[in-house]
N, C-alpha and C. Protein backbone atom coordinates (compact mmCIF):
# COMPACT_ATOMS: atom_id res chain seq x y z
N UNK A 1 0.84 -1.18 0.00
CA UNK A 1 0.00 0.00 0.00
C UNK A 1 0.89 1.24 0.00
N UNK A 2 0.45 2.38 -0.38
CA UNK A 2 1.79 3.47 -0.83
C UNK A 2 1.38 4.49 0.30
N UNK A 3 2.02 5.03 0.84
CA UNK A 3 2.57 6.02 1.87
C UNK A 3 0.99 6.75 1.23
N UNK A 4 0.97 7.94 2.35
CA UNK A 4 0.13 8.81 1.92
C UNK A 4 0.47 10.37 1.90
N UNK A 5 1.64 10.60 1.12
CA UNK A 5 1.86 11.53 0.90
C UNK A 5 1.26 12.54 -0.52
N UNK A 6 1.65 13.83 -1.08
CA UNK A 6 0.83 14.43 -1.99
C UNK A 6 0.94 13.44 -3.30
N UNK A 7 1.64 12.60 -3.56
CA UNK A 7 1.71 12.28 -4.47
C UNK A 7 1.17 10.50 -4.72
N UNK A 8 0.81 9.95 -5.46
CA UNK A 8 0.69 8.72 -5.28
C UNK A 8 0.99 8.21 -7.03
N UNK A 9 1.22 6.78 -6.90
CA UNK A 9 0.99 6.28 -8.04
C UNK A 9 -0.38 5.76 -8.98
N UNK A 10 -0.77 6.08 -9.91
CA UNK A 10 -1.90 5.63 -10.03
C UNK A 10 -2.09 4.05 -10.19
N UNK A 11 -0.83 3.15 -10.78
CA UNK A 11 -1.19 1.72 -10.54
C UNK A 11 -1.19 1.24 -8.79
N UNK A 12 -1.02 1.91 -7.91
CA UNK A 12 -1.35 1.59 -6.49
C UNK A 12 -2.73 1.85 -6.56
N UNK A 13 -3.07 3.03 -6.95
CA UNK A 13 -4.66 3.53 -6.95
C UNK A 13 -5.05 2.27 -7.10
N UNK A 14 -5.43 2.04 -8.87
CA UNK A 14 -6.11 1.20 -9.46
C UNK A 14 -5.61 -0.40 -9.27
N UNK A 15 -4.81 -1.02 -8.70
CA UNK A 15 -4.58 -2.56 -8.05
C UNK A 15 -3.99 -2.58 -7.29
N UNK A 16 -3.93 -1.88 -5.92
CA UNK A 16 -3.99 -1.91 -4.90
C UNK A 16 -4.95 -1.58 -4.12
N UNK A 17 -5.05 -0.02 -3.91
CA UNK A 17 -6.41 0.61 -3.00
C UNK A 17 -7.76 0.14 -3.40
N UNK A 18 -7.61 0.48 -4.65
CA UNK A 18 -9.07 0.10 -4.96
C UNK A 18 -9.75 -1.57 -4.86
N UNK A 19 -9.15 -2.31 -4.86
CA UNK A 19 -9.27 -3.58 -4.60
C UNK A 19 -9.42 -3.81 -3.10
N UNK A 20 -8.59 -3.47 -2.36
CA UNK A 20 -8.49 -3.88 -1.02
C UNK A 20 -9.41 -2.94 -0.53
N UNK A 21 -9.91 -2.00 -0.51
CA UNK A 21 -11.22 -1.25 -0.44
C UNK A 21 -12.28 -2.02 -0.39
N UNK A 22 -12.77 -2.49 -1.57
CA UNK A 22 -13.33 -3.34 -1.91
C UNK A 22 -13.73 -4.24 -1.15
N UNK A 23 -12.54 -5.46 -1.08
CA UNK A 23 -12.39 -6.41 -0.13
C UNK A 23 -12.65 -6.31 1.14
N UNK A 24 -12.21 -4.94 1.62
CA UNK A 24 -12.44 -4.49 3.23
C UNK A 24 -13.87 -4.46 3.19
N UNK A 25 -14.41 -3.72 2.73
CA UNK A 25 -16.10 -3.30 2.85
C UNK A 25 -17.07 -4.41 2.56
N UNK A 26 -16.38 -5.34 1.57
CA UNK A 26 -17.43 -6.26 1.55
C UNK A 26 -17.37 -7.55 2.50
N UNK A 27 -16.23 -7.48 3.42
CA UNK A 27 -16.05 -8.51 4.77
C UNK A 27 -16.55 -7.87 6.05
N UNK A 28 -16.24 -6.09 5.75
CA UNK A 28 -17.22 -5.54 7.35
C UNK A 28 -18.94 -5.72 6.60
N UNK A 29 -18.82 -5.52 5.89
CA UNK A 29 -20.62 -5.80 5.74
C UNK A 29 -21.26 -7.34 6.32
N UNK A 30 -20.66 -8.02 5.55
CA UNK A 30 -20.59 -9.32 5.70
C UNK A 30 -20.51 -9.53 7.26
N UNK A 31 -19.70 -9.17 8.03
CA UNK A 31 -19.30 -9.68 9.72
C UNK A 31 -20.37 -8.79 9.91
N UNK A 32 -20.76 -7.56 9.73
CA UNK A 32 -21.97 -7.02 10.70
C UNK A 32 -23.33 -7.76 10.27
N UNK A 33 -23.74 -7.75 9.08
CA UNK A 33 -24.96 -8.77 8.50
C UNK A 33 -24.66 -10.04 9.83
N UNK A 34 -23.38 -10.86 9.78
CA UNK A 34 -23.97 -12.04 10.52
C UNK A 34 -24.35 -11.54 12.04
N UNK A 35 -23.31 -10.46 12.29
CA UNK A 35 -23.60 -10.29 13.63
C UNK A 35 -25.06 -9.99 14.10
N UNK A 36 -25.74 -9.31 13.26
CA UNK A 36 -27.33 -9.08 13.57
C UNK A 36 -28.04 -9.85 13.55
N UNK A 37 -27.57 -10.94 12.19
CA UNK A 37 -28.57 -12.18 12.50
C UNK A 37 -28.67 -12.90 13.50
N UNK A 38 -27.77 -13.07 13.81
CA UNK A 38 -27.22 -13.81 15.26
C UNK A 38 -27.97 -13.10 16.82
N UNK A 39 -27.86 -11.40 16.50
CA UNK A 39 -28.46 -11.05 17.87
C UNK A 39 -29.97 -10.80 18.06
N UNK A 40 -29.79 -11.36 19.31
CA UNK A 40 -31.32 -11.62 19.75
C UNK A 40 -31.91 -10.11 20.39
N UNK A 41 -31.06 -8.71 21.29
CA UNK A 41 -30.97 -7.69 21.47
C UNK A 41 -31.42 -6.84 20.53
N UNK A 42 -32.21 -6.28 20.71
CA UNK A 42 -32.73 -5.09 19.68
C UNK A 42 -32.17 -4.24 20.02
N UNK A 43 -31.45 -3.70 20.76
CA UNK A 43 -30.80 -2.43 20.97
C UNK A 43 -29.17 -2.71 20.36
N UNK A 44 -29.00 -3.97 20.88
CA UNK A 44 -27.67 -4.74 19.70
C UNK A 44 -27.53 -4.57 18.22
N UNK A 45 -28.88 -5.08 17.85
CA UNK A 45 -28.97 -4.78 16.11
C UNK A 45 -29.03 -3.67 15.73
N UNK A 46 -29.74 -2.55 16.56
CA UNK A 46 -29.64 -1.33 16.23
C UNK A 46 -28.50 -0.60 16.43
N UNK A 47 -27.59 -0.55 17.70
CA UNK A 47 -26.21 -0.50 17.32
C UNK A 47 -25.43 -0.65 16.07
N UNK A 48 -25.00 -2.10 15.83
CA UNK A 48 -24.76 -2.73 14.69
C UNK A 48 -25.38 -1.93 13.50
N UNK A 49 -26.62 -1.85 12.74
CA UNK A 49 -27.01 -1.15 12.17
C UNK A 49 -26.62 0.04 11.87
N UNK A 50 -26.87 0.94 13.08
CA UNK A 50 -25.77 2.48 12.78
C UNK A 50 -24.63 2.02 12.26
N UNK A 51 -23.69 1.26 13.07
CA UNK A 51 -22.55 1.24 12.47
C UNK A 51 -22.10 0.56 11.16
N UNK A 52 -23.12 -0.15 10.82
CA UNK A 52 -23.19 -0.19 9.13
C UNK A 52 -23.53 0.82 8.60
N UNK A 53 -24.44 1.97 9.11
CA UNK A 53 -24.89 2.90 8.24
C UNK A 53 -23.31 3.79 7.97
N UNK A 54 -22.78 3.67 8.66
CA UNK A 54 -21.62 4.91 9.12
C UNK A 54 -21.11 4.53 8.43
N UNK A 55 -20.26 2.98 8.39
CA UNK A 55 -19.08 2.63 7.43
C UNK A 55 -19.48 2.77 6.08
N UNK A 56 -20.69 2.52 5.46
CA UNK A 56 -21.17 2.79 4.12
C UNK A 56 -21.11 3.95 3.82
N UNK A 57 -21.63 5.20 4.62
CA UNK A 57 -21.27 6.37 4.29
C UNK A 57 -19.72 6.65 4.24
N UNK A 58 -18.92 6.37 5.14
CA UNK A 58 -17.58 6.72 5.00
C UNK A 58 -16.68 6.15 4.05
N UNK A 59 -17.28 4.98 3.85
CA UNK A 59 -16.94 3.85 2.20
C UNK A 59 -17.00 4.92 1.24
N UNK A 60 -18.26 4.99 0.94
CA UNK A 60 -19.71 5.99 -0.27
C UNK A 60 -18.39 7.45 -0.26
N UNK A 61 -18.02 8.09 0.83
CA UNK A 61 -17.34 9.35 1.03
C UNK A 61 -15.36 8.89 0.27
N UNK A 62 -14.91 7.95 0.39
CA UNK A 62 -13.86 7.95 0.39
C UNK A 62 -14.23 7.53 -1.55
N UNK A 63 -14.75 6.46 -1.46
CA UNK A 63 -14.77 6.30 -3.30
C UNK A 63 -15.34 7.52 -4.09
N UNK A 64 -15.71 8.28 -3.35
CA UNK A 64 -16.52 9.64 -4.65
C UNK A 64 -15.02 10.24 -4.45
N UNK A 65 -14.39 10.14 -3.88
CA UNK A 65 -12.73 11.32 -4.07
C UNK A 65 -12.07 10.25 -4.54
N UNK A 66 -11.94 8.99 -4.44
CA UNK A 66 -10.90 8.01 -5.63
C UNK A 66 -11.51 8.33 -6.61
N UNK A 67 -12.64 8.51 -7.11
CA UNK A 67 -13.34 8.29 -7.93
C UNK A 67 -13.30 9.74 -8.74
N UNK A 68 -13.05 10.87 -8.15
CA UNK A 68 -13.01 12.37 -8.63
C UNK A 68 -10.92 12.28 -9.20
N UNK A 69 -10.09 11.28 -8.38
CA UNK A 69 -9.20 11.67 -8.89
C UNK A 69 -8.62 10.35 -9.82
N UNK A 70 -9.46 9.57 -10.03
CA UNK A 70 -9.35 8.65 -11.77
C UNK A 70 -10.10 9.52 -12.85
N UNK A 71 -11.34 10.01 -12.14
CA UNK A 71 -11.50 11.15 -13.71
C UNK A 71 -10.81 11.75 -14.06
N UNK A 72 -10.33 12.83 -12.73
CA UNK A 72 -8.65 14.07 -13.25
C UNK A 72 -8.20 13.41 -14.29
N UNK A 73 -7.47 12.03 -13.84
CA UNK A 73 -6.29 11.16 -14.77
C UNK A 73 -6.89 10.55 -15.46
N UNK A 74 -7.92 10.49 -16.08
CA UNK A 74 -9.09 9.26 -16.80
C UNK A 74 -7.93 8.90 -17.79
N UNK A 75 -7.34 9.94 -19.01
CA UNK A 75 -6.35 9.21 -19.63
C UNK A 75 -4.82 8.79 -19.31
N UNK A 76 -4.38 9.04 -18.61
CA UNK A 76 -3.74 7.93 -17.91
C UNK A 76 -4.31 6.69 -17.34
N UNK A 77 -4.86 6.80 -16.82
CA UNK A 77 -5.80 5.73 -16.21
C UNK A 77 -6.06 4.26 -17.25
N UNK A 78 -6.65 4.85 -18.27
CA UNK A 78 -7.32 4.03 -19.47
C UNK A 78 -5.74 3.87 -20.02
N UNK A 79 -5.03 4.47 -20.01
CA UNK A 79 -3.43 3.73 -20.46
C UNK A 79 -3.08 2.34 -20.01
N UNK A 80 -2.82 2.98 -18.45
CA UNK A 80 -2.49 1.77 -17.74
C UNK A 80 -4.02 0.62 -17.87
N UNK A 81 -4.82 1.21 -17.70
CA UNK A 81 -5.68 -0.49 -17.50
C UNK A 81 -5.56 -1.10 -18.72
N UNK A 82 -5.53 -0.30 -20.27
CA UNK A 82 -5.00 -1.12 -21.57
C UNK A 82 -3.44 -1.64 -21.43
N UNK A 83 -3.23 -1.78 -20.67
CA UNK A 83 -1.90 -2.22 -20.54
C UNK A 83 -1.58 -3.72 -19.09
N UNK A 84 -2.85 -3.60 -18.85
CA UNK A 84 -2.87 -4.44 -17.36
C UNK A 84 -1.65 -4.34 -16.35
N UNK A 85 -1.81 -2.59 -16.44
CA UNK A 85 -0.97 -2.17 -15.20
C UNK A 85 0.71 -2.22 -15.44
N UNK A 86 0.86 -2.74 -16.51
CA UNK A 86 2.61 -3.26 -16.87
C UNK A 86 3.01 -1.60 -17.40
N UNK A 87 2.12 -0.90 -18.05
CA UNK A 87 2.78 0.28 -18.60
C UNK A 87 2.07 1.58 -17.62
N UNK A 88 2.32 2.90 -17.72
CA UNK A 88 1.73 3.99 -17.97
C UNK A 88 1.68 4.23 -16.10
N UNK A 89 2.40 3.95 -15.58
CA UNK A 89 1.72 4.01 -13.83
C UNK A 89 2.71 5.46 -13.17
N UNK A 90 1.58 6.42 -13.91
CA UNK A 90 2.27 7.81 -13.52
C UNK A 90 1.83 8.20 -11.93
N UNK A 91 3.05 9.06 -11.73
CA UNK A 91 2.61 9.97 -10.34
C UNK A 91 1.88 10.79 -10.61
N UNK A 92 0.87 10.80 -9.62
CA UNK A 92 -0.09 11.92 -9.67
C UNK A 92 -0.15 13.04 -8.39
N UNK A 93 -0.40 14.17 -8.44
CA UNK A 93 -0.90 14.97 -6.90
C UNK A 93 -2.22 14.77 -6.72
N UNK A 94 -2.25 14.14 -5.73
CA UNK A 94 -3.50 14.50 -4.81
C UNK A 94 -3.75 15.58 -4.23
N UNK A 95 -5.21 16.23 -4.70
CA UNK A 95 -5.74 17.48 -3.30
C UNK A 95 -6.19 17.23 -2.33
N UNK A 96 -6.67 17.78 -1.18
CA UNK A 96 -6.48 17.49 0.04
C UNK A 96 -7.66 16.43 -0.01
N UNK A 97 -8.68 16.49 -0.44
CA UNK A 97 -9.47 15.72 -0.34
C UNK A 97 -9.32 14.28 -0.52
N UNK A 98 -8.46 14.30 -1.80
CA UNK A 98 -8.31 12.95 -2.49
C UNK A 98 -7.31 12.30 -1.51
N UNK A 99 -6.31 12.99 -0.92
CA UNK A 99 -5.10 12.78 0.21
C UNK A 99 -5.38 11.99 0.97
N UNK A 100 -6.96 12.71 1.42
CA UNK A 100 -7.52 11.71 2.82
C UNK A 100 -8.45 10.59 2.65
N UNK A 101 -8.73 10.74 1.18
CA UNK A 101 -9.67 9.53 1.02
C UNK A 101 -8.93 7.86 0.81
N UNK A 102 -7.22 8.99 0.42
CA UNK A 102 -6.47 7.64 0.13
C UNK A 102 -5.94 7.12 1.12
N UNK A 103 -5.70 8.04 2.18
CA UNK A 103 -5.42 7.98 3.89
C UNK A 103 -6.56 7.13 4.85
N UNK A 104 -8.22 7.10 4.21
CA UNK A 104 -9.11 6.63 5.10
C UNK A 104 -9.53 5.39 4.33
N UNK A 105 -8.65 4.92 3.03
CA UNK A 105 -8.69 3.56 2.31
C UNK A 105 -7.86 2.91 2.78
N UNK A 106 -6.55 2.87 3.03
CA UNK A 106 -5.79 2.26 3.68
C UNK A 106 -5.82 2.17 5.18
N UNK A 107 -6.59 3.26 5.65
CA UNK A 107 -7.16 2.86 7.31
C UNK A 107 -8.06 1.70 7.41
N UNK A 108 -8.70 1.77 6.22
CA UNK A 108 -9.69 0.51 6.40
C UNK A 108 -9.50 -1.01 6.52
N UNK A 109 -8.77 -0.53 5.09
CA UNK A 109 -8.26 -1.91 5.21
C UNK A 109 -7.27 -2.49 6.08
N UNK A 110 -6.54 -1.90 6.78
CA UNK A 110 -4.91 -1.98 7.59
C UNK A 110 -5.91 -2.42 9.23
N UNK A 111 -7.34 -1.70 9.41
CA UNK A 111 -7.61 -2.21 10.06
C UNK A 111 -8.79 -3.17 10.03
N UNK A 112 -9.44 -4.08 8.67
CA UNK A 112 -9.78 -4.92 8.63
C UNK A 112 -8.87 -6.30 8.38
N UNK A 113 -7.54 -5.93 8.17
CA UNK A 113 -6.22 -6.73 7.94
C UNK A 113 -5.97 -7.15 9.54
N UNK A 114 -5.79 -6.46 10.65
CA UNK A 114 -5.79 -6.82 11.73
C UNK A 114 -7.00 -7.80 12.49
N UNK A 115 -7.87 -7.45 11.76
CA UNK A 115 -8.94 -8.40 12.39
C UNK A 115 -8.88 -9.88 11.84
N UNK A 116 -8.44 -9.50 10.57
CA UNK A 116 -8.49 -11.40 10.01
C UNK A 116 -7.19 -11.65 11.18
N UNK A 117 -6.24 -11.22 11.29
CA UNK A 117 -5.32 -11.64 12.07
C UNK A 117 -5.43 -12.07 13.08
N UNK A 118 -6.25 -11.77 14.29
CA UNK A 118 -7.11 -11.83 14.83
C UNK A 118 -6.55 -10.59 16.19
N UNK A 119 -5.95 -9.68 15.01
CA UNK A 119 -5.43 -8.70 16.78
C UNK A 119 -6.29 -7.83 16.65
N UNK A 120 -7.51 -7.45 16.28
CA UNK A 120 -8.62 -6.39 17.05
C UNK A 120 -9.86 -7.36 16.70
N UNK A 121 -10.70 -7.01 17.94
CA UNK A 121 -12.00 -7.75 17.95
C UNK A 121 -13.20 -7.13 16.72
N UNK A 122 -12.89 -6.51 16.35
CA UNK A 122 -13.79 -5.72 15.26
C UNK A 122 -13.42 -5.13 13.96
N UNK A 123 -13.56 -5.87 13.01
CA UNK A 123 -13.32 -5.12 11.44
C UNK A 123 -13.10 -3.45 11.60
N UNK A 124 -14.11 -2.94 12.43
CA UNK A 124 -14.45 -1.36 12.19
C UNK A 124 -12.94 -0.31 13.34
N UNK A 125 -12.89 0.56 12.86
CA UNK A 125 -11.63 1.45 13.15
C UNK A 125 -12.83 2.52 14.56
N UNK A 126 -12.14 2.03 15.89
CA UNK A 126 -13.06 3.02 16.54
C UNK A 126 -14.22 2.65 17.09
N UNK A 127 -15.01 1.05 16.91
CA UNK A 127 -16.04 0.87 17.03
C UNK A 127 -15.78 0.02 18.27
């Protein structure tokens, strides 16, 4: 995963972050779905619940700024993916926005990576 400084590479963007993004969000969904099925507490599921609502929004928030800075680069972008990543993997600047979205993609995952590990009891960062 690449540092999060102003600059990034766009083949980290596009087969790294964006994948493991991915992967992260669709295993915290997944662990909170079972966890609700499982609880018998209505004030439990509703917990749980918010905190699905939250991570989806903060998911939903971080991909509209990956997503604002593959348009910037759309042709670069479409280089490298005609190339399956072997060619075209320019540096790009990130603005502040895009900075932190690439800063709160790799939070995610770094801390849904700890949970398969099994060193935090919860997929979610904070919960």
């Amino acid at each position: 995963m690449p540092d999060t400084k102003s600059d990034v590479s766009l083949h980290e963007v596009v087969y790294e972050v964006v994948p493991n993004l991915n992967m992260a969000e669709k295993l915290v969904n997944n662990t909170l779905e079972s966890i609700m099925e499982a609880a018998t507490d209505p004030l439990e599921i509703m917990r749980r619940k918010e905190q699905q609502d939250a991570f989806r929004l903060e998911v939903r928030l971080v991909r509209m700024h990956l997503e604002h800075l593959l348009t910037r680069h759309r042709e670069d972008v479409a280089a490298l993916v005609s190339t399956d990543g072997r060619e075209g993997a320019s540096m790009v600047k990130l603005d502040r926005n895009e900075a932190q979205a690439l800063r709160s993609a790799i939070d995610i995952y770094q801390h849904v990576r700890a949970y398969q590990r099994g060193e935090r009891r919860h997929p979610l960062a904070s919960r």
